[in-house]
C-alpha atoms as a PDB file:
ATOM      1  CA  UNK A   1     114.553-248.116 -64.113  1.00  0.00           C
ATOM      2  CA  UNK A   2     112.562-248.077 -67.311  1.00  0.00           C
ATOM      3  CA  UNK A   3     108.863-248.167 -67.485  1.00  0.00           C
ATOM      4  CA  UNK A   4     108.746-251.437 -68.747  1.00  0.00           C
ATOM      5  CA  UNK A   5     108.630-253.649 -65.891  1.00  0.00           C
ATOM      6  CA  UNK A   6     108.275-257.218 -67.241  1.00  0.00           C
ATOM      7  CA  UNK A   7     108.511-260.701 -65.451  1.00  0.00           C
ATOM      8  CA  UNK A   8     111.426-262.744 -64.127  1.00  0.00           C
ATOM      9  CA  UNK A   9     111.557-266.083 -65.007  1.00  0.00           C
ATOM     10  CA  UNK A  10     114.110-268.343 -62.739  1.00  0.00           C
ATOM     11  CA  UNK A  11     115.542-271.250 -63.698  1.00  0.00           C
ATOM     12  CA  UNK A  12     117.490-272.934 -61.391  1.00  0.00           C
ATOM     13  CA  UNK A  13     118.962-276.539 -61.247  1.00  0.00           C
ATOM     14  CA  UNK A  14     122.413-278.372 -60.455  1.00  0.00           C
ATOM     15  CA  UNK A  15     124.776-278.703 -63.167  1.00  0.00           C
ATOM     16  CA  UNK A  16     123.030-281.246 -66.287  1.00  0.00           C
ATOM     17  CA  UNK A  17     119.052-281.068 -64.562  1.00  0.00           C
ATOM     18  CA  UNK A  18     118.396-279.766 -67.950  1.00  0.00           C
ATOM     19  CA  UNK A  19     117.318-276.284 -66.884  1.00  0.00           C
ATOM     20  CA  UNK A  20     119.312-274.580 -70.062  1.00  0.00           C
ATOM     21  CA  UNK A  21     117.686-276.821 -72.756  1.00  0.00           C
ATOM     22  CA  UNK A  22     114.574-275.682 -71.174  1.00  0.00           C
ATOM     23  CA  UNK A  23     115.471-271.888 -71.299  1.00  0.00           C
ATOM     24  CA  UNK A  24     116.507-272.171 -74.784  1.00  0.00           C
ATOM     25  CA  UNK A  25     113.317-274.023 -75.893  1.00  0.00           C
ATOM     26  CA  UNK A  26     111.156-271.166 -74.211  1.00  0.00           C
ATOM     27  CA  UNK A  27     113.572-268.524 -75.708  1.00  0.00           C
ATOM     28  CA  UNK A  28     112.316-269.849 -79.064  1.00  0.00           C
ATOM     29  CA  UNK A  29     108.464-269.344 -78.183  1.00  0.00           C
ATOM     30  CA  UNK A  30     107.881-266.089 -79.806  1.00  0.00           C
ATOM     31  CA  UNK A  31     104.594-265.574 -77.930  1.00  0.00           C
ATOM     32  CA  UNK A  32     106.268-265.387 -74.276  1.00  0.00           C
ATOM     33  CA  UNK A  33     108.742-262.398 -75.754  1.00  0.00           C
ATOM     34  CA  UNK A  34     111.567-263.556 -73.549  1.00  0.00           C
ATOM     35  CA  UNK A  35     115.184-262.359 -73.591  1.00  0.00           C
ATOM     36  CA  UNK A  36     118.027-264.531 -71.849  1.00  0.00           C
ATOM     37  CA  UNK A  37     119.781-262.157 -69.248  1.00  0.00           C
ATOM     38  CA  UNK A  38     123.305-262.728 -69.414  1.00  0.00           C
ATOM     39  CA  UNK A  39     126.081-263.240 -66.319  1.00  0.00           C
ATOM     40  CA  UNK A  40     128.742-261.291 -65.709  1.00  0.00           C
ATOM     41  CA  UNK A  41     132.200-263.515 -64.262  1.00  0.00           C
ATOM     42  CA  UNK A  42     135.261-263.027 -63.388  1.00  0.00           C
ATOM     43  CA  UNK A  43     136.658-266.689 -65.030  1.00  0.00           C
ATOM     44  CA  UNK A  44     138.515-266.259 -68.257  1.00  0.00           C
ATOM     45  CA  UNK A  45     136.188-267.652 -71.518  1.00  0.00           C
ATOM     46  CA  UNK A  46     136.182-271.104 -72.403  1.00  0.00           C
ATOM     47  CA  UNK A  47     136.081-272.765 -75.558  1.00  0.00           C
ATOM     48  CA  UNK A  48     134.163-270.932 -77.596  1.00  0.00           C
ATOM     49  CA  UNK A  49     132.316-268.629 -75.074  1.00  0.00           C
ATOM     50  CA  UNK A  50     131.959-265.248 -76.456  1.00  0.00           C
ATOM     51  CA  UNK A  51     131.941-261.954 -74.504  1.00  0.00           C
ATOM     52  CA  UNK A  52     128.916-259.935 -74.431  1.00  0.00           C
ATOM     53  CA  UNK A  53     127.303-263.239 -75.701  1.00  0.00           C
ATOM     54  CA  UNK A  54     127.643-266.058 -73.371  1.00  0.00           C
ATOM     55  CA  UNK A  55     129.079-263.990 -70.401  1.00  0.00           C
ATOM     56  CA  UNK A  56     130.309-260.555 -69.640  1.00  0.00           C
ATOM     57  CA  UNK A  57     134.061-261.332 -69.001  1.00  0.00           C
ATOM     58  CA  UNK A  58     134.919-258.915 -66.758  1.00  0.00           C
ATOM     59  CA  UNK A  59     138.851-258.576 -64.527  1.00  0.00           C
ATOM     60  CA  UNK A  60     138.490-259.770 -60.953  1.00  0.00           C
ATOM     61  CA  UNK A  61     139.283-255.775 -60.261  1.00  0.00           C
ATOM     62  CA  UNK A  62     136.129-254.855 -62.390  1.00  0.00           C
ATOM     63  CA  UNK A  63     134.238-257.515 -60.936  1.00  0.00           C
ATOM     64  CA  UNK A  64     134.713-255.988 -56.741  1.00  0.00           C
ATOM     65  CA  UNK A  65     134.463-252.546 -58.771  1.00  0.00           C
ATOM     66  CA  UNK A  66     131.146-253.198 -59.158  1.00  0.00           C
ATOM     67  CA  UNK A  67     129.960-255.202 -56.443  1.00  0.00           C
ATOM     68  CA  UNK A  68     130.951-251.752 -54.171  1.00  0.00           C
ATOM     69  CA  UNK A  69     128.648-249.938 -56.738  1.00  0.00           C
ATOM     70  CA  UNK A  70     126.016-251.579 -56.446  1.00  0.00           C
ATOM     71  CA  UNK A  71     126.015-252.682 -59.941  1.00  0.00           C
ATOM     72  CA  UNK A  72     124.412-256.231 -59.453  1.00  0.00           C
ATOM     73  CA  UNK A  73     121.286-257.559 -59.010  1.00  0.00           C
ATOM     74  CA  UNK A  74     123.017-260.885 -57.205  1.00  0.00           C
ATOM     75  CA  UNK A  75     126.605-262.181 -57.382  1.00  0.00           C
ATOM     76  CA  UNK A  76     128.186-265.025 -55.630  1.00  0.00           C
ATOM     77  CA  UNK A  77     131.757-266.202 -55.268  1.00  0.00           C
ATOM     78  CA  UNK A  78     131.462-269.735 -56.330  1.00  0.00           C
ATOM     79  CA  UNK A  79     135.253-270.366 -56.268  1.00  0.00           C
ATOM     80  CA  UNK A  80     137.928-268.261 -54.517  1.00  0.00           C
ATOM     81  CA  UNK A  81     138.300-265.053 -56.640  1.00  0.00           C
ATOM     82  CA  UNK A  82     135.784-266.811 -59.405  1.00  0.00           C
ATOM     83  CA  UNK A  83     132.617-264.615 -59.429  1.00  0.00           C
ATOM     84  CA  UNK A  84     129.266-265.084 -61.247  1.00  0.00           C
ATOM     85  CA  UNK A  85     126.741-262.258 -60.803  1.00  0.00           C
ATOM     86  CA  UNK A  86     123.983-260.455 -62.946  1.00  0.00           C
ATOM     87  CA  UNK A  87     124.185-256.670 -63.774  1.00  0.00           C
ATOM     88  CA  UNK A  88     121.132-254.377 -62.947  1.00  0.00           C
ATOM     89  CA  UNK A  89     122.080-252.954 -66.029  1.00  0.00           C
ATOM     90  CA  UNK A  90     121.459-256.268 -68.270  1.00  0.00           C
ATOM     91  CA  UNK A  91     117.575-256.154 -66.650  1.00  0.00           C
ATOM     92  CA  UNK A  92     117.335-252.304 -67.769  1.00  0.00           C
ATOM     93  CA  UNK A  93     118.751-253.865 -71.154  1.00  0.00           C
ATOM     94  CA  UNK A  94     116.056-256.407 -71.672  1.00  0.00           C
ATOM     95  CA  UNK A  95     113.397-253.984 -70.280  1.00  0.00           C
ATOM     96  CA  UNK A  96     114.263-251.150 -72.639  1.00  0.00           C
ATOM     97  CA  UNK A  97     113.281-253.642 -75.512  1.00  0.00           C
ATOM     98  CA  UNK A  98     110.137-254.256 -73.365  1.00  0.00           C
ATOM     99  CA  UNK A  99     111.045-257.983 -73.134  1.00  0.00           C
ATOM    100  CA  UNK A 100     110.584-260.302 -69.880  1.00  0.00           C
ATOM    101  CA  UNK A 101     113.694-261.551 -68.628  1.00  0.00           C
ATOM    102  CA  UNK A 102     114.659-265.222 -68.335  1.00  0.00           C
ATOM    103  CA  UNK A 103     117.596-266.528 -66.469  1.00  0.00           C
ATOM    104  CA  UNK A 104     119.585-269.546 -66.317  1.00  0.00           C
ATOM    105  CA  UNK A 105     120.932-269.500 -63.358  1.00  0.00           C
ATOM    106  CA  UNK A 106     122.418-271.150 -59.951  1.00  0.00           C
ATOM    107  CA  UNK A 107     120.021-271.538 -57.273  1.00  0.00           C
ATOM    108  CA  UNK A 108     121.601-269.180 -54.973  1.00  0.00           C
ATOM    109  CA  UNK A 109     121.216-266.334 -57.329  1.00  0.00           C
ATOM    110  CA  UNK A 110     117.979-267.272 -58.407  1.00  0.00           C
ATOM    111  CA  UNK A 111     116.675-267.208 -54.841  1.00  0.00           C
ATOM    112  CA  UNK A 112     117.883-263.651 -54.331  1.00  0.00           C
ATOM    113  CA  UNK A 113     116.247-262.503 -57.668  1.00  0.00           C
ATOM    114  CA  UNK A 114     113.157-264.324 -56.286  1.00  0.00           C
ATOM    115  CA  UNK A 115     113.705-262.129 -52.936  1.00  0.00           C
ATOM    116  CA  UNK A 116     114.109-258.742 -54.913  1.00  0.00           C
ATOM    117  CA  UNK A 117     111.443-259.074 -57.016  1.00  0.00           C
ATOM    118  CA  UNK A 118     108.905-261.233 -55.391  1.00  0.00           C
ATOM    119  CA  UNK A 119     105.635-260.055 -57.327  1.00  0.00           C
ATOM    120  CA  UNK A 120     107.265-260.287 -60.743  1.00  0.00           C
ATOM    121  CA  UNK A 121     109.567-262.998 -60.696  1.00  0.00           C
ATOM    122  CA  UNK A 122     108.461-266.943 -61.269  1.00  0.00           C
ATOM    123  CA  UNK A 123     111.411-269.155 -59.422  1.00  0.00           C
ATOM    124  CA  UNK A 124     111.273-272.697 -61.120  1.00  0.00           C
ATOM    125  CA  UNK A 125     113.500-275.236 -59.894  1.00  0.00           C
ATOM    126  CA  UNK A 126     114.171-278.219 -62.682  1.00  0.00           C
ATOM    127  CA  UNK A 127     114.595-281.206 -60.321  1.00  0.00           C
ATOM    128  CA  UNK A 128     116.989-284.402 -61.757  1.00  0.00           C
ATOM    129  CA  UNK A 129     115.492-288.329 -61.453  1.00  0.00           C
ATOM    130  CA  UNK A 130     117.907-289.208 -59.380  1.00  0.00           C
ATOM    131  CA  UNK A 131     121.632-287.560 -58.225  1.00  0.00           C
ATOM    132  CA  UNK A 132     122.927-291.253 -60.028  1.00  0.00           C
ATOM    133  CA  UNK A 133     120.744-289.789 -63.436  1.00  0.00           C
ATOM    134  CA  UNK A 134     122.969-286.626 -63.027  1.00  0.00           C
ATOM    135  CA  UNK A 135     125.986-288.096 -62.866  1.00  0.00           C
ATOM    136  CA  UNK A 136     125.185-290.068 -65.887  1.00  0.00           C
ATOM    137  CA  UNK A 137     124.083-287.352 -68.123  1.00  0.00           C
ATOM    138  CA  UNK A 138     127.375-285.063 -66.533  1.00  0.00           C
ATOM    139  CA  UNK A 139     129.798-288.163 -67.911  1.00  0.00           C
ATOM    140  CA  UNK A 140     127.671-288.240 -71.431  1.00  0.00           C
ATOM    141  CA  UNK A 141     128.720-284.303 -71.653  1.00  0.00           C
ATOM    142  CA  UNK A 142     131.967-285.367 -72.141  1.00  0.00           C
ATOM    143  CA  UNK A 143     133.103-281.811 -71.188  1.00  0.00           C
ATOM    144  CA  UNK A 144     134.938-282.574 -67.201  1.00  0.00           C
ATOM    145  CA  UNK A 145     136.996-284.253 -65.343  1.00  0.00           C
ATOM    146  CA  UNK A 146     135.944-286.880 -63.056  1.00  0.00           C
ATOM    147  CA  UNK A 147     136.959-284.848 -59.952  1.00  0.00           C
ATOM    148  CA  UNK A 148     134.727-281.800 -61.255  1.00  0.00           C
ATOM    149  CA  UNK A 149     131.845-284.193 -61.911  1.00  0.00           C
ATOM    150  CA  UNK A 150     132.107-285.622 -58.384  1.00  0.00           C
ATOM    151  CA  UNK A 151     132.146-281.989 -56.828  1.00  0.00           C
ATOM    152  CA  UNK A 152     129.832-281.054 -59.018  1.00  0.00           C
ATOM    153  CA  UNK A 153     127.378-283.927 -57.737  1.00  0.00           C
ATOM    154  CA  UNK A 154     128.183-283.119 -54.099  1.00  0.00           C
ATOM    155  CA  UNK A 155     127.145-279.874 -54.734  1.00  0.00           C
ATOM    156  CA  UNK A 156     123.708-281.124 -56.276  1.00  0.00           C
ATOM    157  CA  UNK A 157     122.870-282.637 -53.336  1.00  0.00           C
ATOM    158  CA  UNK A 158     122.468-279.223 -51.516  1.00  0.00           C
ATOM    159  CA  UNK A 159     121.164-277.777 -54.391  1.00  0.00           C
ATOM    160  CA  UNK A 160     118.368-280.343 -54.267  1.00  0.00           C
ATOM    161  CA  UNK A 161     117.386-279.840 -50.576  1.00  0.00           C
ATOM    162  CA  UNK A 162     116.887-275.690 -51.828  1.00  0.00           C
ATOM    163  CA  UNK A 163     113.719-276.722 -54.052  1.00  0.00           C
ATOM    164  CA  UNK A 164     110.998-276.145 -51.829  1.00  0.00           C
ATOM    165  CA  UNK A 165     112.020-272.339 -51.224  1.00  0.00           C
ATOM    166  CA  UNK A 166     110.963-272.295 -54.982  1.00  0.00           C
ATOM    167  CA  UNK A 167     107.331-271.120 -56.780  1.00  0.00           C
ATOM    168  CA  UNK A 168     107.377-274.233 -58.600  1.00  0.00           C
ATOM    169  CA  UNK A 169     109.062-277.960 -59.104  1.00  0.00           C
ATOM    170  CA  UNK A 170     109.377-279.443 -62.757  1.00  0.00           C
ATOM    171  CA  UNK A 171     110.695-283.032 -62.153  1.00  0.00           C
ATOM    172  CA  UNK A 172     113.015-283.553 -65.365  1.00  0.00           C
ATOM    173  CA  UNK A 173     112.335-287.054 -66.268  1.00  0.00           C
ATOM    174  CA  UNK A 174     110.955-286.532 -69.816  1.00  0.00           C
ATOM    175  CA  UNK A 175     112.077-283.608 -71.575  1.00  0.00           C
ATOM    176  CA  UNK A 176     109.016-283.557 -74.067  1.00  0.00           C
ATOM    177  CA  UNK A 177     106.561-283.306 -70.533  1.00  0.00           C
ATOM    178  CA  UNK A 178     109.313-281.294 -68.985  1.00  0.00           C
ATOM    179  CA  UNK A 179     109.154-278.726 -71.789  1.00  0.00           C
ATOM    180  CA  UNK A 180     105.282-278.633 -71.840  1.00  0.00           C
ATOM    181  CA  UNK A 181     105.300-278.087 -68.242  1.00  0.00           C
ATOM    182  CA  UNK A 182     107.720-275.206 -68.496  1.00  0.00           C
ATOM    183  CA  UNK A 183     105.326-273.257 -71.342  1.00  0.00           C
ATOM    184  CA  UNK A 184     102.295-274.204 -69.172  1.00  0.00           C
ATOM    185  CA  UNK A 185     104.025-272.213 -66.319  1.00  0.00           C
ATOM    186  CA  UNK A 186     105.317-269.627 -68.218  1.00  0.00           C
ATOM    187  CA  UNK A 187     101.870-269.040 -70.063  1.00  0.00           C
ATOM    188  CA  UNK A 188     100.476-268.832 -66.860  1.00  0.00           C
ATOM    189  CA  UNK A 189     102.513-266.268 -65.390  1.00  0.00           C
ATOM    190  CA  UNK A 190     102.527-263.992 -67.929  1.00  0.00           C
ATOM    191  CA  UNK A 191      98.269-264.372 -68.346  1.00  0.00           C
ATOM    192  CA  UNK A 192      98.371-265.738 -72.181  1.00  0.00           C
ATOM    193  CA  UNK A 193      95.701-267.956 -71.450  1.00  0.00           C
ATOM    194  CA  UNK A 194      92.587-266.062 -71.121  1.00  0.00           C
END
């Protein structure tokens, strides 16, 4: 481990809660001196999605390589043989530039980063208006099926009932408050406002 040891900051939401709009507005707040910590998964890139950059595409074989080393902070098989996990190594990363790390990031896996690192880490949970409001903003995407949307707003209902195990709730209704409330939190965590 390096000597740095920074924060965690957890964001964790079901699918179009607007947790990674809020990760990539406090990304831009130089003053917080946050890096995103990146995922490692087994799925093949889509679209665009760069390696190294969006995710660390790694084999299936790779992927249960490292899981029996020990090589992840958290990992979860969220689809048969479709694994999502974070590195140790990608904390040491952001830590060796003596940066905080923030993640964006399911709310199974930011639970077990919570329980890891319970003194340093900050688990926020960015809570929906309604499950209807999600399903909405999931069809304005443009970006699934109808069948993933639906499973994807089944699975938001369990998400949803996981908030309370969190530090702290921001209710997504306006993004401007939304955003405010996440550099309030944020500020707070790391002691900026003395």
């Amino acid at each position: 481990m390096s000597e740095f040891k920074g924060k965690l900051f957890v964001f964790s939401a079901p699918s179009g809660s607007g947790k990674t709009t809020i990760v990539r507005h406090l990304l831009k707040q130089e003053k917080f001196n946050l890096e995103f910590s990146i995922s490692a998964t087994s799925r093949e890139p889509r679209g665009e999605e760069k390696n190294g950059e969006d995710y660390y595409f790694i084999s299936l074989k790779d992927f249960k390589s490292k899981i029996k080393g020990d090589e992840f902070l958290e990992w979860e098989e969220v689809y048969r043989d479709n694994f999502y996990g974070t590195l140790k190594s990608e904390v040491e990363r952001i830590w060796a530039l003596k940066k905080h790390v923030i993640f964006d990031i399911d709310v199974v896996g930011g639970l077990r980063i919570k329980k890891k690192f319970p003194n340093e880490t900050l688990s926020v949970f960015v809570k929906p208006p309604s499950v209807d409001e999600l399903k909405i903003r999931l069809k304005k995407r443009s970006t699934e099926s109808e069948d993933k949307i639906n499973m994807r707003v089944a699975k938001a209902s369990v998400e949803l009932a996981t908030a309370p195990q969190f530090d702290k709730i921001i209710k997504n209704y306006e993004l401007d408050v939304a955003l405010k409330e996440a550099e309030d939190l944020v500020s707070d965590f790391l002691d900026l406002k003395k």
